[in-house]
Protein backbone atom coordinates (compact mmCIF):
# COMPACT_ATOMS: atom_id res chain seq x y z
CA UNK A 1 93.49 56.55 -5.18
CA UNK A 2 96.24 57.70 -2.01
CA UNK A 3 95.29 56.07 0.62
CA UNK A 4 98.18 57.51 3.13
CA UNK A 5 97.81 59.63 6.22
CA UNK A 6 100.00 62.91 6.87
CA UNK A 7 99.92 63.90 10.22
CA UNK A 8 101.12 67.63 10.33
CA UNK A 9 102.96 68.99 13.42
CA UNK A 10 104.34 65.89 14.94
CA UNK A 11 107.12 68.30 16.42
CA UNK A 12 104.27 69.92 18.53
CA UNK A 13 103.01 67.88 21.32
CA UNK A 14 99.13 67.75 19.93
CA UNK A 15 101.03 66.48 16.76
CA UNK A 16 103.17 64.10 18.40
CA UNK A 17 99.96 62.35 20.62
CA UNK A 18 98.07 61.92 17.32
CA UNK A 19 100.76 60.18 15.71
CA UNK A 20 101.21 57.71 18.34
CA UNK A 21 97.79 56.92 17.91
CA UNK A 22 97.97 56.00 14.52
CA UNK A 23 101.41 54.12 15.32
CA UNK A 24 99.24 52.28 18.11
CA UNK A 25 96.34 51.55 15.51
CA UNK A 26 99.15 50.09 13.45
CA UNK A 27 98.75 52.87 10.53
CA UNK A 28 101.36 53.48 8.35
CA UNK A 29 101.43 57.26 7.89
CA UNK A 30 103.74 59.91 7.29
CA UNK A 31 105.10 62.04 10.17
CA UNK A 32 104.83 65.79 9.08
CA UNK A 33 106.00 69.30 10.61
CA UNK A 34 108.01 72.31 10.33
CA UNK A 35 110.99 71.56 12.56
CA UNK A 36 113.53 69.01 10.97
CA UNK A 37 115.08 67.77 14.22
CA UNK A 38 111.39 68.06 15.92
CA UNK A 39 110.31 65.67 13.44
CA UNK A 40 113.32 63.41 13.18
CA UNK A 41 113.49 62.60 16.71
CA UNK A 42 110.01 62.21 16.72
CA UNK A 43 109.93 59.50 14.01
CA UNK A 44 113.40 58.22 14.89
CA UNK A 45 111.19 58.12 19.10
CA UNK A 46 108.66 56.18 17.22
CA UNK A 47 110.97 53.41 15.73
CA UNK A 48 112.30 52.59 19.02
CA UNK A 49 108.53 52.25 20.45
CA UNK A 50 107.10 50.33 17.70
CA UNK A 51 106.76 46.67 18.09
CA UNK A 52 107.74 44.42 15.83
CA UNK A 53 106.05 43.92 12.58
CA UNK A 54 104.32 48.03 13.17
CA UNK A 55 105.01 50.19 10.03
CA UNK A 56 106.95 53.32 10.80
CA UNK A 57 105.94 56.85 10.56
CA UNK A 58 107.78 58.57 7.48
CA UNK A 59 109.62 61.89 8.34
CA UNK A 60 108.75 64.43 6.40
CA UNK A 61 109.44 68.28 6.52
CA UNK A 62 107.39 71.15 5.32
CA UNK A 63 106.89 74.61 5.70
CA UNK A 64 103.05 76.26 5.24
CA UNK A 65 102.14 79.75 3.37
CA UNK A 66 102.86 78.72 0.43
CA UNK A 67 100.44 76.42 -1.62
CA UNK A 68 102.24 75.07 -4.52
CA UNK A 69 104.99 74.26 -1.88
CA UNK A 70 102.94 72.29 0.40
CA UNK A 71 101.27 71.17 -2.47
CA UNK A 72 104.23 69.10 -3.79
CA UNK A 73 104.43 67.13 -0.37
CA UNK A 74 100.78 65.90 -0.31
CA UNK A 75 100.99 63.96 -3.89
CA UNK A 76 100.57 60.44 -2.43
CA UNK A 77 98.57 61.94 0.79
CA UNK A 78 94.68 60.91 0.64
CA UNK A 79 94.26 62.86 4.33
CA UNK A 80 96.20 65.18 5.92
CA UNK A 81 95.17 65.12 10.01
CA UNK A 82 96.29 68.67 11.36
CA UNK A 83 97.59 68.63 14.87
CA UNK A 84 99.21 72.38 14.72
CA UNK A 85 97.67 75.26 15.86
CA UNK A 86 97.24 77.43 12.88
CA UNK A 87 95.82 80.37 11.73
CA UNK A 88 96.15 83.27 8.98
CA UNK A 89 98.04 82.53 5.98
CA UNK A 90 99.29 79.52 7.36
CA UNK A 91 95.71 77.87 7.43
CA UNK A 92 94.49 79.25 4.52
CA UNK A 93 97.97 78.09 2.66
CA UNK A 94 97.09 74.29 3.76
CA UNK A 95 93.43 74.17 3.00
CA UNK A 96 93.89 75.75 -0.44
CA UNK A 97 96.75 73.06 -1.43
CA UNK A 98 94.46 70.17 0.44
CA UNK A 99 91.61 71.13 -2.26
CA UNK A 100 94.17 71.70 -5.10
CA UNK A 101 95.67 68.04 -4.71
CA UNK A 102 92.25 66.25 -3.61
CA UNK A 103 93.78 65.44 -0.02
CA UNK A 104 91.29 65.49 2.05
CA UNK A 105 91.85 67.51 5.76
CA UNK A 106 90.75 66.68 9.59
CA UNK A 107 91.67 69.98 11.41
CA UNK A 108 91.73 69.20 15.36
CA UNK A 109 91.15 73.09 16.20
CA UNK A 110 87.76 73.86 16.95
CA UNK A 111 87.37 77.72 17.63
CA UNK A 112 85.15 80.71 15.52
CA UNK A 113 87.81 81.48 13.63
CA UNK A 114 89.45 77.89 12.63
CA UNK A 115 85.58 76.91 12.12
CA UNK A 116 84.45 80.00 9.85
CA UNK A 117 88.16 79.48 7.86
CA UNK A 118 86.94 75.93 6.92
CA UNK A 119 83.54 76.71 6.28
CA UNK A 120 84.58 79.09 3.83
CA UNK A 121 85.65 77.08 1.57
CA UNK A 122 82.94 74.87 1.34
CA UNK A 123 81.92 75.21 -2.20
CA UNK A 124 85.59 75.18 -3.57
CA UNK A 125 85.89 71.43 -1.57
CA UNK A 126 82.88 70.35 -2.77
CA UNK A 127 83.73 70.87 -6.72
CA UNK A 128 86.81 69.80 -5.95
CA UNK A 129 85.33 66.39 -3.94
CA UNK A 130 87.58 67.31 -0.93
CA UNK A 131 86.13 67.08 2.71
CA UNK A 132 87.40 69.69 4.91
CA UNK A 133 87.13 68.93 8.79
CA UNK A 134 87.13 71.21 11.80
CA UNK A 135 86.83 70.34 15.59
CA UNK A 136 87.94 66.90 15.45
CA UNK A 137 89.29 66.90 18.84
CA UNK A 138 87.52 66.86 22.33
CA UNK A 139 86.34 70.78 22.45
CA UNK A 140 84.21 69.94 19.12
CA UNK A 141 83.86 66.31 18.19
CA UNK A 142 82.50 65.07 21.36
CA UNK A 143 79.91 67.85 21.80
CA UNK A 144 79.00 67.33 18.40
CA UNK A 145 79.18 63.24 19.23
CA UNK A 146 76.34 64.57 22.18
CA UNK A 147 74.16 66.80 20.24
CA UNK A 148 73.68 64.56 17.16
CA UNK A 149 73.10 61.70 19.41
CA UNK A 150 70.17 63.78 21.44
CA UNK A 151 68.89 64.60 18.61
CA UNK A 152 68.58 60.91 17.13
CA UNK A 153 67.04 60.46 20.40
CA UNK A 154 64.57 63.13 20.41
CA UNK A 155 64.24 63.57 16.43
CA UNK A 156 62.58 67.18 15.51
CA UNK A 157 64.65 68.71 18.46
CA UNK A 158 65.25 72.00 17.31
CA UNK A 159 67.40 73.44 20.16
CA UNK A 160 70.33 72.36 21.71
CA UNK A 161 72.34 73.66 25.00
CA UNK A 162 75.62 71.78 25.83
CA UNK A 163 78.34 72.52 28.77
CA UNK A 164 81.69 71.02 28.65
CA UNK A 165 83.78 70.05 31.86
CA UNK A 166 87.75 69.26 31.45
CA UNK A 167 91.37 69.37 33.03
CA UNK A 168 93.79 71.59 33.46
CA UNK A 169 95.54 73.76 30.72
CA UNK A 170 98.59 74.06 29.16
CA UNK A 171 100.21 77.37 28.76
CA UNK A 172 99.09 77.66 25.02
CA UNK A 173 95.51 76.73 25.93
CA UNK A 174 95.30 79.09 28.99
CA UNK A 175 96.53 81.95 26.79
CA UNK A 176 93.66 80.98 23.96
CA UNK A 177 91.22 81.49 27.15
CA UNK A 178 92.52 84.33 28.78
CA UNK A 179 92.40 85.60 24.93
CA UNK A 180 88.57 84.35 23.84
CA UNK A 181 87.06 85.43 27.08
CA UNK A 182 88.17 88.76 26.56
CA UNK A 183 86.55 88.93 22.77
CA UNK A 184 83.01 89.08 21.86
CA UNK A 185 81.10 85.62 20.25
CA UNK A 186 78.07 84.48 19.44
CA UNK A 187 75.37 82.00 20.21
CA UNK A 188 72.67 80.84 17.63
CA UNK A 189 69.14 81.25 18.21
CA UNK A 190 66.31 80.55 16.07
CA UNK A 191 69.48 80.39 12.92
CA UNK A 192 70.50 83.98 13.56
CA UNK A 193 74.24 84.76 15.19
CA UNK A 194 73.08 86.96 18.55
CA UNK A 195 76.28 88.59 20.02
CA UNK A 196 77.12 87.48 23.83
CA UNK A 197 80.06 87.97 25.81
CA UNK A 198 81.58 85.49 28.01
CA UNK A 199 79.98 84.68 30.92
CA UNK A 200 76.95 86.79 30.72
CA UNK A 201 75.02 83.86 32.01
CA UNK A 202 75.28 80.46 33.86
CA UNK A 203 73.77 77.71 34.53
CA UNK A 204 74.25 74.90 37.45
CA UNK A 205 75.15 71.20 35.66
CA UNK A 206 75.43 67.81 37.31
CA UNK A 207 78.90 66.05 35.68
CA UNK A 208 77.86 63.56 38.02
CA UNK A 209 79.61 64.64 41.07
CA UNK A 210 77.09 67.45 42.31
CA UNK A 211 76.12 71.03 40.67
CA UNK A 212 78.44 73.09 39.55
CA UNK A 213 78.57 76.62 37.95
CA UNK A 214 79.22 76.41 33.75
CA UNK A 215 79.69 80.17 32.33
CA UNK A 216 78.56 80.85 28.73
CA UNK A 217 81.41 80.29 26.48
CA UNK A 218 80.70 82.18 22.89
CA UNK A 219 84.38 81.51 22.12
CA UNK A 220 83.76 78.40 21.17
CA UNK A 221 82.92 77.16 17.62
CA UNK A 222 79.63 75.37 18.33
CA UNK A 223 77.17 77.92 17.30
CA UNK A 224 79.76 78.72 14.04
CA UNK A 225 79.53 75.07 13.00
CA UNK A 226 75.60 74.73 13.87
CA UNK A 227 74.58 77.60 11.11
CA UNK A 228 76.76 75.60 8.61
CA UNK A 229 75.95 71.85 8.54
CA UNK A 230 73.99 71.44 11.90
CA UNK A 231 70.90 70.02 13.23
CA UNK A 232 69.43 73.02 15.60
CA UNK A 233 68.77 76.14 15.11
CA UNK A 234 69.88 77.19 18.75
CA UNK A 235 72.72 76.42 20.18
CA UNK A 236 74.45 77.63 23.41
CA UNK A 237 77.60 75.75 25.11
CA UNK A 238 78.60 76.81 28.69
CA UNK A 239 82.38 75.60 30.54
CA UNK A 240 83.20 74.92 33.44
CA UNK A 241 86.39 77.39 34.36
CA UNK A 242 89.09 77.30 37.14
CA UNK A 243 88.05 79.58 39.93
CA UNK A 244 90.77 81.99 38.53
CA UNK A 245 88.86 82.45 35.24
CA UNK A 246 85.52 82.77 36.56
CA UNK A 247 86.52 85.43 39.22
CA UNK A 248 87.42 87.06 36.34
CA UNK A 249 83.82 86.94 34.84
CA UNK A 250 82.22 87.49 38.25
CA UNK A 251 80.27 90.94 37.31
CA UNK A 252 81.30 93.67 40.07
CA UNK A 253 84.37 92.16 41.67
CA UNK A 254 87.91 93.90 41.85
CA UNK A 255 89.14 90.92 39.66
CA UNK A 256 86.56 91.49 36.72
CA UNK A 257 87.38 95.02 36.80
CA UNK A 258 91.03 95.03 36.33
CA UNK A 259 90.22 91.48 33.86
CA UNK A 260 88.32 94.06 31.42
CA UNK A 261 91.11 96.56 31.40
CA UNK A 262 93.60 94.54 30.36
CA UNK A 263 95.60 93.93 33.68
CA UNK A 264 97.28 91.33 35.24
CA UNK A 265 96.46 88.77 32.07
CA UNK A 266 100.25 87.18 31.88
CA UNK A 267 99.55 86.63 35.19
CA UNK A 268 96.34 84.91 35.25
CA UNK A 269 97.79 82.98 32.03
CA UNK A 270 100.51 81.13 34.53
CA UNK A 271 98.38 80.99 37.28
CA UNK A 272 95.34 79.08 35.24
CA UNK A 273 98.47 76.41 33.32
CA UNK A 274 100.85 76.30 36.16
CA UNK A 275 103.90 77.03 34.21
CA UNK A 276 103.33 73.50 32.69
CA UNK A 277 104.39 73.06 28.47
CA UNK A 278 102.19 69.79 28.49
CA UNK A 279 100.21 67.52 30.59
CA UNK A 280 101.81 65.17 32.63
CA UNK A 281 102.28 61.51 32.04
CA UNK A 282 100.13 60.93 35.22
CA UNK A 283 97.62 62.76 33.81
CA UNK A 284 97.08 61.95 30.22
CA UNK A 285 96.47 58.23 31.32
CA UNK A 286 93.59 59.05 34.29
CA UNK A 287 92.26 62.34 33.51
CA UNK A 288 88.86 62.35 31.99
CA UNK A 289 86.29 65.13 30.70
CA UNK A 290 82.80 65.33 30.54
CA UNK A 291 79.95 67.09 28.36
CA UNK A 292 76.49 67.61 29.13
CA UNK A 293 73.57 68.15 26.92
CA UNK A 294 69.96 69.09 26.57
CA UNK A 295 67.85 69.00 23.23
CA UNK A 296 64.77 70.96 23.38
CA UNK A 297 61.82 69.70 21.15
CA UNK A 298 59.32 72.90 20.20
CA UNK A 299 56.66 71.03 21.82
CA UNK A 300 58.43 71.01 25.48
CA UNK A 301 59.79 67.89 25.08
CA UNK A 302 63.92 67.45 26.74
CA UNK A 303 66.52 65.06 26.53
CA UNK A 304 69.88 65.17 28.77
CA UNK A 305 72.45 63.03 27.98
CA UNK A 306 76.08 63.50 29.78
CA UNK A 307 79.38 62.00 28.18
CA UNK A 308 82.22 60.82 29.96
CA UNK A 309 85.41 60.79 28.19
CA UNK A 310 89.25 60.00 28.65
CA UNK A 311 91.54 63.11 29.01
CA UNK A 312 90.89 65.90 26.01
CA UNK A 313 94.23 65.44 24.70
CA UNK A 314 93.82 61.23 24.94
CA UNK A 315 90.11 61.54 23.46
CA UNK A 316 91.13 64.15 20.62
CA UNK A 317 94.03 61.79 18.89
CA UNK A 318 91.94 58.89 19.47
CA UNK A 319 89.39 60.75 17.66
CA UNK A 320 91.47 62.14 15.12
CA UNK A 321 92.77 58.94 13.74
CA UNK A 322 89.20 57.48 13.78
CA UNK A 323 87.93 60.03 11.54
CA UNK A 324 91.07 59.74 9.33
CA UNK A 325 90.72 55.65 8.64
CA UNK A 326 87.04 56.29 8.15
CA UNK A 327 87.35 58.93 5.58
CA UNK A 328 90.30 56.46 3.55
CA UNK A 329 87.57 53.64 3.88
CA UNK A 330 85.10 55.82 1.88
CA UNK A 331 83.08 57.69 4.03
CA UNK A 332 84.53 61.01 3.48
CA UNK A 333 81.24 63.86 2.33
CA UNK A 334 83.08 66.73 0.09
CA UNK A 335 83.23 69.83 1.43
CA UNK A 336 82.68 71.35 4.75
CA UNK A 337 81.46 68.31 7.09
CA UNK A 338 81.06 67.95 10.85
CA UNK A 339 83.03 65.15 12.35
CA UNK A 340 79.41 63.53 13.15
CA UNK A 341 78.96 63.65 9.43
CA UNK A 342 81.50 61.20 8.98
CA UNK A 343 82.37 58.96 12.05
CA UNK A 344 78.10 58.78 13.88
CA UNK A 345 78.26 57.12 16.82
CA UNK A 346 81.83 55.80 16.79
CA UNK A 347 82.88 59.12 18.51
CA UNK A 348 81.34 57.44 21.06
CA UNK A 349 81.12 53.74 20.51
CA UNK A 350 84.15 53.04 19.19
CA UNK A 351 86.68 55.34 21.56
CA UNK A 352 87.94 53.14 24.29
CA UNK A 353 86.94 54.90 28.03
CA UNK A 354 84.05 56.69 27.06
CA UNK A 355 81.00 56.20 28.64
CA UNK A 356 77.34 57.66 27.74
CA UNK A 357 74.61 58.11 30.45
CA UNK A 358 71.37 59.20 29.36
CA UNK A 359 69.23 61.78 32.17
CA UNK A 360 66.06 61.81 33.44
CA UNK A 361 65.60 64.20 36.33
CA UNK A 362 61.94 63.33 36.30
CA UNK A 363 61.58 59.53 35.66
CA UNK A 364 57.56 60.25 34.55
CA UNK A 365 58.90 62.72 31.74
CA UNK A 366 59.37 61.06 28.91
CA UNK A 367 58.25 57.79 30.47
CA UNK A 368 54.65 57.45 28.27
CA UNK A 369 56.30 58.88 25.15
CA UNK A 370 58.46 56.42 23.52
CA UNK A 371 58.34 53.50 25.93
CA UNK A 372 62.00 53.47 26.89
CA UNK A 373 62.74 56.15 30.29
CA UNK A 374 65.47 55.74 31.84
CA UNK A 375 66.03 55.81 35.63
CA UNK A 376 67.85 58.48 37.50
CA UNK A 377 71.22 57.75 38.55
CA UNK A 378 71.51 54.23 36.45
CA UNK A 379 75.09 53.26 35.77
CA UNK A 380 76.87 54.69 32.33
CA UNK A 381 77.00 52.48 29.62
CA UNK A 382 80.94 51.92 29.10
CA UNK A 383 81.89 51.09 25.45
C-alpha cells in the first residue's frame, strides 16, 4: 500500500504553507511543483527549519497535462494534496493520472468549476477505489465543517443558509472575485440549480461583533457540492465583501454601472489586494475568519451555529494535512467525497484556534425540544 504524501505546488505560496504544515506535523512527504528552483529552495528552506530528528520534504519536479507523465511521479504516492490553482487540462491531466495510479487527491480549490471537474469523475474514482477531494481549504471545508455539524444537531434539516466572513486578499484571490462576481451561479433549492447573480440579495449576520451586510455569493461551490454528496436540498452562502466590492453590487450606483460594463476592473483588483503577492507574516499568525450558519427543519425548526477560525490560509493547510493523514489511516470513501465525509468533526475539533459557538436568538426556541438550549451570548467553546 503507498502510504506517502505529495504535496503539489510547493513553489506557490498556498503550496509552500501546506507543506510546512505537514513538516510541523512531522510528516514525511514529498515536496512537488512545476518550478525546479521554486521547489529546491523550498525543500532546501525546509531543511534549515526542521528540527532535529523531522523527516525532510523530498523535491520533486513535475509538469501537468500530460497523464502518463504525471503518472510516472505518483508510483509510491498514496495522496497527492493539491495546493496550485488549476484548471483546464491541467486539472483534468492530474485527476485522470490520480485515478489511473490509485493515488488518492485532496484539491484545496473550492469554486463551481474546480467542484463540478471533481464531481465528474465520480464513477471513474469509485471503480477505480480512488477518493477525489474538493474544497479542502477554508472557503469549503469549514462551511461544510458548519453545515454537517447543524445538521447533526438538528437531524432532518433539509435547508441550509451559510455566510462566510474573512481577511484581506491577495492579488490572485481579488482577481478570482472581481472575476466570479461578474459571472452568473447558482443556488440550490428544493435539489434544483436556480440561476442568481451576485449580490441579488443580502442578509444582516452577527460574526459576533454587531450586524453586518453578507451579499449572495453564487460563485462559490457550496450549492455545486450540495447536489452531489450533500445533506440539504437548499443551500445559499452569502460573504461578507470589502466596501469596494459591494459598491460594486450596490444596484443603481455609478460604481455598479461602470462594474457591469466592464470598467475600471484592474483597478478595483489592486484596490481590493493592495498590491500585496501574499499575506503578511503579521497576519497569517492573528488573522481569523468566521462562518455563520442556519439549518432549517421543514417543520420551522432553526439552528445557528457561528465558527471562528484562524486565518483562511492558516486554517486551509492545517486542514489540508488533516484530511491527508486521515485518508492514509484508512478513512478515505472512493470517489467524489466532501471533506466532512472523511475528517467529521475534526475540521473543527481537532484544528488548533477554532472555536464553535452555537446561537439562540430566542433562548425559549428550541428550549422544550431537546432539553439542551443554549444561552445567548455564552462564551465559544475553544478546542
Amino acid at each position: 500500500m503507498k502510504s506517502r504524501i505529495l504535496v503539489y505546488g510547493v513553489d506557490g505560496f498556498m503550496g509552500a504553507l501546506v507543506s510546512r504544515a505537514a513538516m510541523r506535523a512531522g510528516l514525511s512527504h514529498v515536496a512537488g511543483g512545476r518550478a525546479i528552483a521554486g521547489v529546491a529552495q523550498h525543500a532546501a528552506a525546509l531543511a534549515r527549519e526542521a528540527g532535529r530528528g523531522t523527516p525532510p520534504a523530498e523535491p520533486r519536479t513535475f509538469t501537468l497535462g500530460n497523464a502518463e507523465r504525471i503518472a510516472a511521479q505518483l508510483d509510491d504516492v498514496g495522496v497527492l494534496v493539491n495546493g496550485a490553482r488549476l484548471e483546464g487540462d491541467d486539472l483534468r491531466s492530474l485527476v485522470v493520472s490520480c485515478i489511473a495510479t490509485g493515488t488518492h487527491l485532496i484539491d484545496l480549490s473550492s469554486g463551481r468549476a474546480s467542484v463540478a471537474a471533481l464531481a465528474g469523475f465520480d464513477e471513474a474514482a469509485q471503480k477505480a477505489k480512488t477518493m477525489l477531494m474538493a474544497g479542502a481549504g477554508f472557503d469549503f471545508a469549514a462551511t461544510d465543517a458548519v453545515a454537517v455539524r447543524l445538521a447533526q444537531i438538528l437531524p432532518g434539516a433539509r435547508a441550509v443558509t451559510l455566510a462566510v466572513k474573512h481577511g484581506h486578499r491577495t492579488m490572485e484571490e481579488a482577481a478570482r472575485l472581481v472575476a466570479a462576481m461578474r459571472e452568473e451561479g447558482e443556488v440550490l433549492k428544493n435539489g434544483q440549480f436556480v440561476p442568481a447573480r451576485a449580490g441579488e440579495r443580502t442578509i444582516e449576520i452577527d460574526f459576533d461583533a454587531g450586524p453586518e451586510k453578507a451579499w449572495l455569493a453564487p460563485w462559490r461551490g457550496e450549492a455545486m457540492a450540495a447536489r452531489h454528496r450533500g445533506i440539504y436540498s437548499t443551500v445559499e452562502t452569502y460573504e461578507v465583501l470589502p466596501e469596494k466590492a459591494a459598491r460594486a453590487l450596490e444596484p443603481g450606483t455609478m460604481a455598479h454601472r461602470l462594474f457591469r460594463r466592464g470598467w475600471g476592473l484592474k483597478r478595483l483588483e489592486r484596490r481590493l489586494s493592495k498590491g500585496r503577492l501574499n499575506p503578511p507574516a503579521a497576519e497569517l499568525k492573528n488573522g481569523r475568519a468566521f462562518v455563520w450558519g442556519e439549518a432549517r427543519h421543514p417543520d420551522g425548526r432553526i439552528r445557528r451555529a457561528r465558527l471562528e477560525t484562524p486565518e483562511p490560509h492558516v486554517y486551509s493547510a492545517e486542514a489540508a494535512i488533516l484530511l491527508a493523514r486521515r485518508v492514509l489511516a484508512g478513512g478515505a470513501k472512493p470517489g467524489y467525497q466532501l471533506p466532512s465525509a472523511v475528517a467529521g468533526a475534526a475540521l473543527v475539533e481537532e484544528i488548533q484556534g477554532v472555536a464553535w459557538h452555537e446561537i439562540l436568538e430566542c433562548a425559549d426556541e428550541t428550549a422544550a425540544e431537546d432539553g439542551r438550549p443554549v444561552a445567548p451570548g455564552a462564551a465559544p467553546e475553544r478546542v
